[in-house]
PDB file of N, CA and C in Angstrom:
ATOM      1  N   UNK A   1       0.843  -1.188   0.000  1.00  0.00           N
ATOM      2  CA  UNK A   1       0.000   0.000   0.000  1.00  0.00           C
ATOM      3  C   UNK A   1       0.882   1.243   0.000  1.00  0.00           C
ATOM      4  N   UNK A   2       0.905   2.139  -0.970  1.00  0.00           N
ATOM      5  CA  UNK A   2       1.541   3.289  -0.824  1.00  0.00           C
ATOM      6  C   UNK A   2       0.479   4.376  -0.130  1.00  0.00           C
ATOM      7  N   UNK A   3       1.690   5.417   0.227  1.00  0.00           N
ATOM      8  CA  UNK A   3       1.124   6.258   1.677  1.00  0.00           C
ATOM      9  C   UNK A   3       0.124   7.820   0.580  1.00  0.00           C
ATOM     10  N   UNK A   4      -0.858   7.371   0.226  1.00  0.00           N
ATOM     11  CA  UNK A   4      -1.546   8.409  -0.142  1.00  0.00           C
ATOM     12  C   UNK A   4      -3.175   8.347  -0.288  1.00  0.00           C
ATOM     13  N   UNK A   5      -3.654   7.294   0.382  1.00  0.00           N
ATOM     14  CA  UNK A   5      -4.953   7.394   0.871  1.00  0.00           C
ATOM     15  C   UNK A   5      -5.365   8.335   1.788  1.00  0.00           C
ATOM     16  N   UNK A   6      -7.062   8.227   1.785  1.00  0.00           N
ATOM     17  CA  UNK A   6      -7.263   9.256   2.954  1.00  0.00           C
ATOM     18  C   UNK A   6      -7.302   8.881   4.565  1.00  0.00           C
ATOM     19  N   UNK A   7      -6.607   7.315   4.513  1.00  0.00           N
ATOM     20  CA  UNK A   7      -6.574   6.828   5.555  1.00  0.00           C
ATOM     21  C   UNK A   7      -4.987   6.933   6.083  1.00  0.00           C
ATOM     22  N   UNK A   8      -4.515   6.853   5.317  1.00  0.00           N
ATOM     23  CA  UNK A   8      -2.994   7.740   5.447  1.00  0.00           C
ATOM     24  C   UNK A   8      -2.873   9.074   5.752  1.00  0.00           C
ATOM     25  N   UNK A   9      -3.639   9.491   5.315  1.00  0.00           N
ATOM     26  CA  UNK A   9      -4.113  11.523   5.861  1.00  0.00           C
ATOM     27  C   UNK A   9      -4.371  11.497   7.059  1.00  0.00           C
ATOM     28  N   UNK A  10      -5.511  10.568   7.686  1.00  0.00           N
ATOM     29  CA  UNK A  10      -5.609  11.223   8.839  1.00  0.00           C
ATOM     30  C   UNK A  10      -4.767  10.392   9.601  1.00  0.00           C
ATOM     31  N   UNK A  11      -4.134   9.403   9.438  1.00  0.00           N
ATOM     32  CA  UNK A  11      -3.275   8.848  10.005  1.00  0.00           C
ATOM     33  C   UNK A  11      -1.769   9.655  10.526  1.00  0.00           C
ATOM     34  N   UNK A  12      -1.920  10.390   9.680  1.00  0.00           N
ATOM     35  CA  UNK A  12      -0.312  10.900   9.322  1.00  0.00           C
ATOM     36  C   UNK A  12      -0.653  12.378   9.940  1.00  0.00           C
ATOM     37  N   UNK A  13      -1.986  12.983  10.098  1.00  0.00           N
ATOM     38  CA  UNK A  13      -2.239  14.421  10.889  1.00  0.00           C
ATOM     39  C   UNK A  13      -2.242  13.681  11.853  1.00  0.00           C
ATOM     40  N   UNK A  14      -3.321  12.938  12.666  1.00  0.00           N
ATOM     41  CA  UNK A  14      -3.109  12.613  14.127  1.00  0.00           C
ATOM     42  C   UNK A  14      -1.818  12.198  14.622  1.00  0.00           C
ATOM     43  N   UNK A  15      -0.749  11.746  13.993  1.00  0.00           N
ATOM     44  CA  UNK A  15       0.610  11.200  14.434  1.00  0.00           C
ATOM     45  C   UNK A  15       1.336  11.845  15.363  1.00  0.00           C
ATOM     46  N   UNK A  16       1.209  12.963  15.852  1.00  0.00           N
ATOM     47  CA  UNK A  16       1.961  13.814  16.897  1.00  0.00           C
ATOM     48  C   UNK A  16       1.102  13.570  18.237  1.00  0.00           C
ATOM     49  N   UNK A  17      -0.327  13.530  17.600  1.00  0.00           N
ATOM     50  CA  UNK A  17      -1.190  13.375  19.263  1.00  0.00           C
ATOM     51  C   UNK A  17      -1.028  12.114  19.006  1.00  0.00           C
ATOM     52  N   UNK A  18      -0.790  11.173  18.551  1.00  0.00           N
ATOM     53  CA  UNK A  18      -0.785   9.464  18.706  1.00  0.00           C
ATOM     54  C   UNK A  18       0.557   9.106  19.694  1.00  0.00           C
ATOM     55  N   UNK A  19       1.850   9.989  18.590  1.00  0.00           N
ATOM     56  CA  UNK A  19       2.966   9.528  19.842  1.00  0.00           C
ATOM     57  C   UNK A  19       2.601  10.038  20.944  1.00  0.00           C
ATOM     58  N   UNK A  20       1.963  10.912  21.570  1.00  0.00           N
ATOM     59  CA  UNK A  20       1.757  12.090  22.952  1.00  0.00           C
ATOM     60  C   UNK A  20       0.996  10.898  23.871  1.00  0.00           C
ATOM     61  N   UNK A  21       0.097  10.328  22.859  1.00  0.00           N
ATOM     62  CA  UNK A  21      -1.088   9.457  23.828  1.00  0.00           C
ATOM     63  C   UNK A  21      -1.984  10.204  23.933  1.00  0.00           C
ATOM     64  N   UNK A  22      -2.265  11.256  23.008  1.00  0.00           N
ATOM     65  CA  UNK A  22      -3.457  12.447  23.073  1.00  0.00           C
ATOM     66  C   UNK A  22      -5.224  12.165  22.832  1.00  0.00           C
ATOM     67  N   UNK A  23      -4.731  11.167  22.302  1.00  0.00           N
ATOM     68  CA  UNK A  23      -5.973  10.399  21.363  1.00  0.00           C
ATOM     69  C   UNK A  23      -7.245   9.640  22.651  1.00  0.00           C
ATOM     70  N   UNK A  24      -8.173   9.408  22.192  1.00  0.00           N
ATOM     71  CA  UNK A  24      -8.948   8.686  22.278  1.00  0.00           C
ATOM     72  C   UNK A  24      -9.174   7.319  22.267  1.00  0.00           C
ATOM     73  N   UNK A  25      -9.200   6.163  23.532  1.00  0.00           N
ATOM     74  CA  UNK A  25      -8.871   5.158  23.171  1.00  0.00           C
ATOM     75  C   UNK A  25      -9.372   4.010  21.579  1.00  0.00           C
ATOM     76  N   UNK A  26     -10.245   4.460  20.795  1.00  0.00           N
ATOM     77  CA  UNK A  26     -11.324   4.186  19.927  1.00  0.00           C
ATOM     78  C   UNK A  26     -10.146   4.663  18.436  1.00  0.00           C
ATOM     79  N   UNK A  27      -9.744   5.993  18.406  1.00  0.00           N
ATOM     80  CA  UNK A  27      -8.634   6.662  17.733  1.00  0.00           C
ATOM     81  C   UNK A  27      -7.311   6.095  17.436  1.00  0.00           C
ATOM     82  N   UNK A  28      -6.921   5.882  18.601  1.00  0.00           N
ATOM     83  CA  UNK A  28      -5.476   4.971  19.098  1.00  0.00           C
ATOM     84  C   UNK A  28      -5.682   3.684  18.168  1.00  0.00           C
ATOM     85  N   UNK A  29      -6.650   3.297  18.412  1.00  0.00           N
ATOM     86  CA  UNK A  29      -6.609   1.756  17.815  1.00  0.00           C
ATOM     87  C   UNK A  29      -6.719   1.821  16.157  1.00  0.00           C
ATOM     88  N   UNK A  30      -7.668   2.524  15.648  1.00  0.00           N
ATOM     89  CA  UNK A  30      -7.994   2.689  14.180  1.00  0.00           C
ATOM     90  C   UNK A  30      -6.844   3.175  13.673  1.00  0.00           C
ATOM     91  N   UNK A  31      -5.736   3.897  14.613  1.00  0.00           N
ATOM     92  CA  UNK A  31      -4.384   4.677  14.014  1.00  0.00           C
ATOM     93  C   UNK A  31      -3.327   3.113  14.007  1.00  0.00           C
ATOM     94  N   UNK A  32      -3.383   2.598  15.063  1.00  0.00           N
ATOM     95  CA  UNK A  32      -2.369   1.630  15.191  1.00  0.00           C
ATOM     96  C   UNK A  32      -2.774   0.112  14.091  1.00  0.00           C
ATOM     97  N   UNK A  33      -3.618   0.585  13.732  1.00  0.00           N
ATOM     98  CA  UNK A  33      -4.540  -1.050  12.847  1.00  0.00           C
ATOM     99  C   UNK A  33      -3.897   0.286  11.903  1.00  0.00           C
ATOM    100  N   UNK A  34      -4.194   1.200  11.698  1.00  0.00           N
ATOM    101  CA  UNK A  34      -3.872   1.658   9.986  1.00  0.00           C
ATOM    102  C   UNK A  34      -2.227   1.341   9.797  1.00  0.00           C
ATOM    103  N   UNK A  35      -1.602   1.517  11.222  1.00  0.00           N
ATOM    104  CA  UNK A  35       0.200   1.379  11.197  1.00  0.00           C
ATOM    105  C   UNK A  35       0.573  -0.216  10.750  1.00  0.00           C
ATOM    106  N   UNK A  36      -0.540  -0.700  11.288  1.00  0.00           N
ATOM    107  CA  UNK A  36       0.078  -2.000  11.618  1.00  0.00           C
ATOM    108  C   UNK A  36      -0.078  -2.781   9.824  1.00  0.00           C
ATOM    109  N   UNK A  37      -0.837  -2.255   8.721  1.00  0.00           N
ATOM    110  CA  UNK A  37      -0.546  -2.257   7.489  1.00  0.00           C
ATOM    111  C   UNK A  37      -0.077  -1.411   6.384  1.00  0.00           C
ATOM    112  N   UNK A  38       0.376   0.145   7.191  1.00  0.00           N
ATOM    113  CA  UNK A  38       1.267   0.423   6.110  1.00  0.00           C
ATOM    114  C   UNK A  38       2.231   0.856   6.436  1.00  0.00           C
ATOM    115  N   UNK A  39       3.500   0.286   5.322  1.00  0.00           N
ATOM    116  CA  UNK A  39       4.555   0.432   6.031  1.00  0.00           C
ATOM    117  C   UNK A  39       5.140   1.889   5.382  1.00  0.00           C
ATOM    118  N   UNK A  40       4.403   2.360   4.556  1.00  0.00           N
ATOM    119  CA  UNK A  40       5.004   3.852   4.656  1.00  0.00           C
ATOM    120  C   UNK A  40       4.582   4.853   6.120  1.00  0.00           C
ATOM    121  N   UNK A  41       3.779   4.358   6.039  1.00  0.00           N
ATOM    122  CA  UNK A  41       3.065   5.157   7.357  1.00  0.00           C
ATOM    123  C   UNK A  41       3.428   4.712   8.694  1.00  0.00           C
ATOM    124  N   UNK A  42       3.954   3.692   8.651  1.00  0.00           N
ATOM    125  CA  UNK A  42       4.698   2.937   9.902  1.00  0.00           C
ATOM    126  C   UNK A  42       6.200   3.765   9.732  1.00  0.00           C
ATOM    127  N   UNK A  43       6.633   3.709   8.816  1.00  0.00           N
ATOM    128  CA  UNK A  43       8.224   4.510   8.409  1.00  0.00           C
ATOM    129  C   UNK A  43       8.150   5.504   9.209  1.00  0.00           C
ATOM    130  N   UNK A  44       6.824   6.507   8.725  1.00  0.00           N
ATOM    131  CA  UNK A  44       6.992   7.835   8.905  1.00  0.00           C
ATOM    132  C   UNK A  44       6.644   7.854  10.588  1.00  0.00           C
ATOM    133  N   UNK A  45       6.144   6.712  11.222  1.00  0.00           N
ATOM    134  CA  UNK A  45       5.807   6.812  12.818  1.00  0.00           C
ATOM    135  C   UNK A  45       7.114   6.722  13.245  1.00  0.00           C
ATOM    136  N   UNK A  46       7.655   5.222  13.085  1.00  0.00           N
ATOM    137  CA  UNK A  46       9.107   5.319  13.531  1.00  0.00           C
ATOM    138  C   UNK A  46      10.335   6.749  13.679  1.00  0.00           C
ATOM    139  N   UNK A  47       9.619   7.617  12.537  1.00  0.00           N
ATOM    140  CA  UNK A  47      11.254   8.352  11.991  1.00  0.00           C
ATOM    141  C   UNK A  47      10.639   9.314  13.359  1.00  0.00           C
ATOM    142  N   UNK A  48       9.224   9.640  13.274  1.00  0.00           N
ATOM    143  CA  UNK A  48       9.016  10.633  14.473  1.00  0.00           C
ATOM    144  C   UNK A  48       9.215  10.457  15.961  1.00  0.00           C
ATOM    145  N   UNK A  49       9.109   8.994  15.980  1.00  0.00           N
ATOM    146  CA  UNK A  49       9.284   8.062  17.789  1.00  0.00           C
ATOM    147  C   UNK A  49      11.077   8.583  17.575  1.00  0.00           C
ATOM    148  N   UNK A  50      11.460   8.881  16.551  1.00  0.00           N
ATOM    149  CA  UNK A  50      13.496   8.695  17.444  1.00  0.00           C
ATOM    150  C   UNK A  50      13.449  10.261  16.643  1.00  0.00           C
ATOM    151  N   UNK A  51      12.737  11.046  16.164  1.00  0.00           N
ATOM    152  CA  UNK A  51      13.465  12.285  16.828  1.00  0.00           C
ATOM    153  C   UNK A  51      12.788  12.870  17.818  1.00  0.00           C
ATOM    154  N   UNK A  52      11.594  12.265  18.540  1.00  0.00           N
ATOM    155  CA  UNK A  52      10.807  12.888  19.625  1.00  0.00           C
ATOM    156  C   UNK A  52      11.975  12.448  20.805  1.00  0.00           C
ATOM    157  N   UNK A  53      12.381  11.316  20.371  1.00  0.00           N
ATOM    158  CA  UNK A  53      13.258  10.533  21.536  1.00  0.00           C
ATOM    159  C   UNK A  53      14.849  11.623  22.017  1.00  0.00           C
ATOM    160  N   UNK A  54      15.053  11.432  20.511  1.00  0.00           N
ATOM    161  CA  UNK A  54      16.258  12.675  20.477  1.00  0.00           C
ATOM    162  C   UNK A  54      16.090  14.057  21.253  1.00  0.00           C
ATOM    163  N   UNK A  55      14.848  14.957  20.633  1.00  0.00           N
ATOM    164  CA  UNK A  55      14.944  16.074  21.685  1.00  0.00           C
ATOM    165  C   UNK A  55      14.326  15.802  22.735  1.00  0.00           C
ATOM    166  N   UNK A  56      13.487  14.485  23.403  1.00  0.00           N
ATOM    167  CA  UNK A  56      13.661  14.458  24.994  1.00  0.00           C
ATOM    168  C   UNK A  56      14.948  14.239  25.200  1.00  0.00           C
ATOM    169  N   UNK A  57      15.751  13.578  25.291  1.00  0.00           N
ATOM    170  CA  UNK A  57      17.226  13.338  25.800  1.00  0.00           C
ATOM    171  C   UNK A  57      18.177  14.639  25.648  1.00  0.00           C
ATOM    172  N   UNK A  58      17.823  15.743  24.591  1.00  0.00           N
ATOM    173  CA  UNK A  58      18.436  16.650  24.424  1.00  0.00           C
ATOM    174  C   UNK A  58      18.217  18.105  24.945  1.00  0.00           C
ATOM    175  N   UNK A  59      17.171  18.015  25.511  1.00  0.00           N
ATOM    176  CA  UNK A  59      16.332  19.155  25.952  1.00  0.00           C
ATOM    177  C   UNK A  59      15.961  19.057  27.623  1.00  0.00           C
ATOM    178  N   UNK A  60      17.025  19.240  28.380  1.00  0.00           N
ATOM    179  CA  UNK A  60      16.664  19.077  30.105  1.00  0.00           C
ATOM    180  C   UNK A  60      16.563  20.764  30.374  1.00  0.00           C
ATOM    181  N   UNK A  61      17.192  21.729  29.476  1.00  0.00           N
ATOM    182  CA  UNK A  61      17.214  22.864  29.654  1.00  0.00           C
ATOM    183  C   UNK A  61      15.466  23.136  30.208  1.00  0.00           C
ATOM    184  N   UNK A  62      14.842  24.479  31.168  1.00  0.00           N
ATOM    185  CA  UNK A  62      13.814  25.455  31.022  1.00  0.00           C
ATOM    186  C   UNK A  62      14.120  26.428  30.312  1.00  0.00           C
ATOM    187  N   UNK A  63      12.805  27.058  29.346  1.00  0.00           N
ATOM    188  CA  UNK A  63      13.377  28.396  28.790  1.00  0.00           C
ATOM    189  C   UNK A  63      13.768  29.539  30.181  1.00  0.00           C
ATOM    190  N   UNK A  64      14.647  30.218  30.242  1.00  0.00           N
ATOM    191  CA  UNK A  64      14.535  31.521  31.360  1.00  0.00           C
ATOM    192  C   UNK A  64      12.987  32.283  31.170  1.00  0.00           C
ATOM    193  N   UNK A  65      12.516  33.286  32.113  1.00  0.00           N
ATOM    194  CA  UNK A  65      11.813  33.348  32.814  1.00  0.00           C
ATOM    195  C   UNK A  65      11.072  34.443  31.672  1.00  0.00           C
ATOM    196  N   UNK A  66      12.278  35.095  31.123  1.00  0.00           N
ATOM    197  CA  UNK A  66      11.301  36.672  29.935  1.00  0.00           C
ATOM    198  C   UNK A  66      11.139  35.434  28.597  1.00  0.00           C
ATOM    199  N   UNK A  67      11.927  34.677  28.243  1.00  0.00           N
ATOM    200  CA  UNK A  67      11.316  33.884  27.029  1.00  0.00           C
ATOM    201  C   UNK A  67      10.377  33.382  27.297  1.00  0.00           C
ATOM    202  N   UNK A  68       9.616  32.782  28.810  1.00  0.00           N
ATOM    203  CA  UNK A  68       8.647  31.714  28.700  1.00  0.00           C
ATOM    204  C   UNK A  68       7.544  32.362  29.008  1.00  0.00           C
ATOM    205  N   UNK A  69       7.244  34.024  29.244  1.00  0.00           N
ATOM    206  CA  UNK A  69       6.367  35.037  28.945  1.00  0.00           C
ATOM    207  C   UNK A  69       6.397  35.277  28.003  1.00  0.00           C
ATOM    208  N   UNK A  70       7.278  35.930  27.020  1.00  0.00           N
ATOM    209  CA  UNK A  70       6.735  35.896  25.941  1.00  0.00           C
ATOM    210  C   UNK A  70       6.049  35.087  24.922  1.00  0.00           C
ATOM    211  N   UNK A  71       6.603  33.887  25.308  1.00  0.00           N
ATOM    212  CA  UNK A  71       6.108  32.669  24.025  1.00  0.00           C
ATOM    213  C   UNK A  71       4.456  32.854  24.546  1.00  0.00           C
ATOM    214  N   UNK A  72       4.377  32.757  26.120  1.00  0.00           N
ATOM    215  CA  UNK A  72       2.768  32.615  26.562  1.00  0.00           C
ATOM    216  C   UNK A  72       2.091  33.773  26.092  1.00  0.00           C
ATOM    217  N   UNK A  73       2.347  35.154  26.150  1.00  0.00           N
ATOM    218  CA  UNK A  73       1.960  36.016  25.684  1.00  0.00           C
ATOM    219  C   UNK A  73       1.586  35.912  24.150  1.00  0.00           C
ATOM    220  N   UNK A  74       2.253  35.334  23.284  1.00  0.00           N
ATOM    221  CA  UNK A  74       2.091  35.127  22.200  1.00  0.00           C
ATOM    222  C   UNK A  74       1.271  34.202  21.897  1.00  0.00           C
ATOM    223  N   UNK A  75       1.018  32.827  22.462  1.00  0.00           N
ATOM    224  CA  UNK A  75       0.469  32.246  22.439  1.00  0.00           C
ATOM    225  C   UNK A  75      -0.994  32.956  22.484  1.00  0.00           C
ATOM    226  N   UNK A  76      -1.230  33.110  23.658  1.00  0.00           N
ATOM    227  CA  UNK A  76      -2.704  33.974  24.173  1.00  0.00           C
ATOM    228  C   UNK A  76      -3.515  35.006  23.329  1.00  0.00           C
ATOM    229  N   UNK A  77      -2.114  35.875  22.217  1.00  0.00           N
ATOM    230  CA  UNK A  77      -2.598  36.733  21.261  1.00  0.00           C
ATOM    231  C   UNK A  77      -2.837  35.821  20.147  1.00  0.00           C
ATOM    232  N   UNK A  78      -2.360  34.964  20.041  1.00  0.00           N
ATOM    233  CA  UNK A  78      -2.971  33.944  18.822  1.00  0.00           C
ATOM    234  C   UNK A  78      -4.183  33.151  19.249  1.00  0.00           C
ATOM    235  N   UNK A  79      -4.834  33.292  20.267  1.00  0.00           N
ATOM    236  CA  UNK A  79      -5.637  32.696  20.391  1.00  0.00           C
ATOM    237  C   UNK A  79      -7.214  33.484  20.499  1.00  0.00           C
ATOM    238  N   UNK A  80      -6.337  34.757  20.497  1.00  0.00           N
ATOM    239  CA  UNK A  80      -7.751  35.884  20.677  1.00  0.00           C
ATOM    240  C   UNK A  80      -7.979  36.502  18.959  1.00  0.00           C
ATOM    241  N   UNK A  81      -7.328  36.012  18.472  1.00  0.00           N
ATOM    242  CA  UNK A  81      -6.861  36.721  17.052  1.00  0.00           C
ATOM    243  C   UNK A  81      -7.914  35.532  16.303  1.00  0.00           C
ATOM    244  N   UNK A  82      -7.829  34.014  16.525  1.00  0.00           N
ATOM    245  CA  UNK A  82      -8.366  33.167  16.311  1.00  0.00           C
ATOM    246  C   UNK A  82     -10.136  33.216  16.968  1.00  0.00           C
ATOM    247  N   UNK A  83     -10.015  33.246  17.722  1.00  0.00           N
ATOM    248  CA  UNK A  83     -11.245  33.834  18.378  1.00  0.00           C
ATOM    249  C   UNK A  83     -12.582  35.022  17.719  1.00  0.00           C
ATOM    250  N   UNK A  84     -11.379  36.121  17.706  1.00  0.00           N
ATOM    251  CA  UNK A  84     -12.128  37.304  17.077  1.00  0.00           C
ATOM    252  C   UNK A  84     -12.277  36.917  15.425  1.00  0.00           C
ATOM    253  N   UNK A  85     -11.808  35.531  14.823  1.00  0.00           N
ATOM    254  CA  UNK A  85     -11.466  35.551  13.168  1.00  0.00           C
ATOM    255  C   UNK A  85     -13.109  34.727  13.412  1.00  0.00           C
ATOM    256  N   UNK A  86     -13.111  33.859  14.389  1.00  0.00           N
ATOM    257  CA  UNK A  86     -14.683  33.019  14.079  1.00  0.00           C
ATOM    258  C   UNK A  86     -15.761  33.259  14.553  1.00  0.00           C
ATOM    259  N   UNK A  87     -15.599  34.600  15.035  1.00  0.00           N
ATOM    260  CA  UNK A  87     -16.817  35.398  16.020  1.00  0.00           C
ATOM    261  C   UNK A  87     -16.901  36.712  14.625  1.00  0.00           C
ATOM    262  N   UNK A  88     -16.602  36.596  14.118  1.00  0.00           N
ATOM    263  CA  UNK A  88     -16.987  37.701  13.149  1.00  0.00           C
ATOM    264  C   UNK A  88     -16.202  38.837  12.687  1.00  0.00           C
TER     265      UNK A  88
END
């Protein structure tokens, strides 16, 4: 099976909340039955499990205290920006 169905699509968007464990137990399974027959889509799980692995092992640093306000600050304005875009 090559990786360009639409079962490969959503396979391959949910893949970040799948490695996290973000999913839904019902989700999890329909993702891991779609892995468990394609192996492009199994490729592309693997390549993400060892560089998620990589920057945990590489990343013990906290940001300091004015970067991790700003990112939140930013965050928060993207979320009111998003907000005010579907409220009219």
């Amino acid at each position: 099976m090559s990786c360009d169905g639409p079962d490969c699509e959503k396979a391959l968007q949910s893949l970040y909340e799948f490695l996290d464990q973000e999913l839904d137990g019902a989700s999890c399974a329909q993702i891991q039955a779609h892995l468990d027959d394609c192996a492009d889509c199994l490729t592309e799980y693997q390549l993400e499990q060892v560089v998620k692995a990589l920057v945990s092992r590489s990343c013990h640093e906290t940001a300091p205290p004015p970067l991790r306000e700003k990112v939140l600050w930013r965050i928060r304005s993207v979320q009111v920006e998003i907000r005010a875009e579907t409220q009219g």
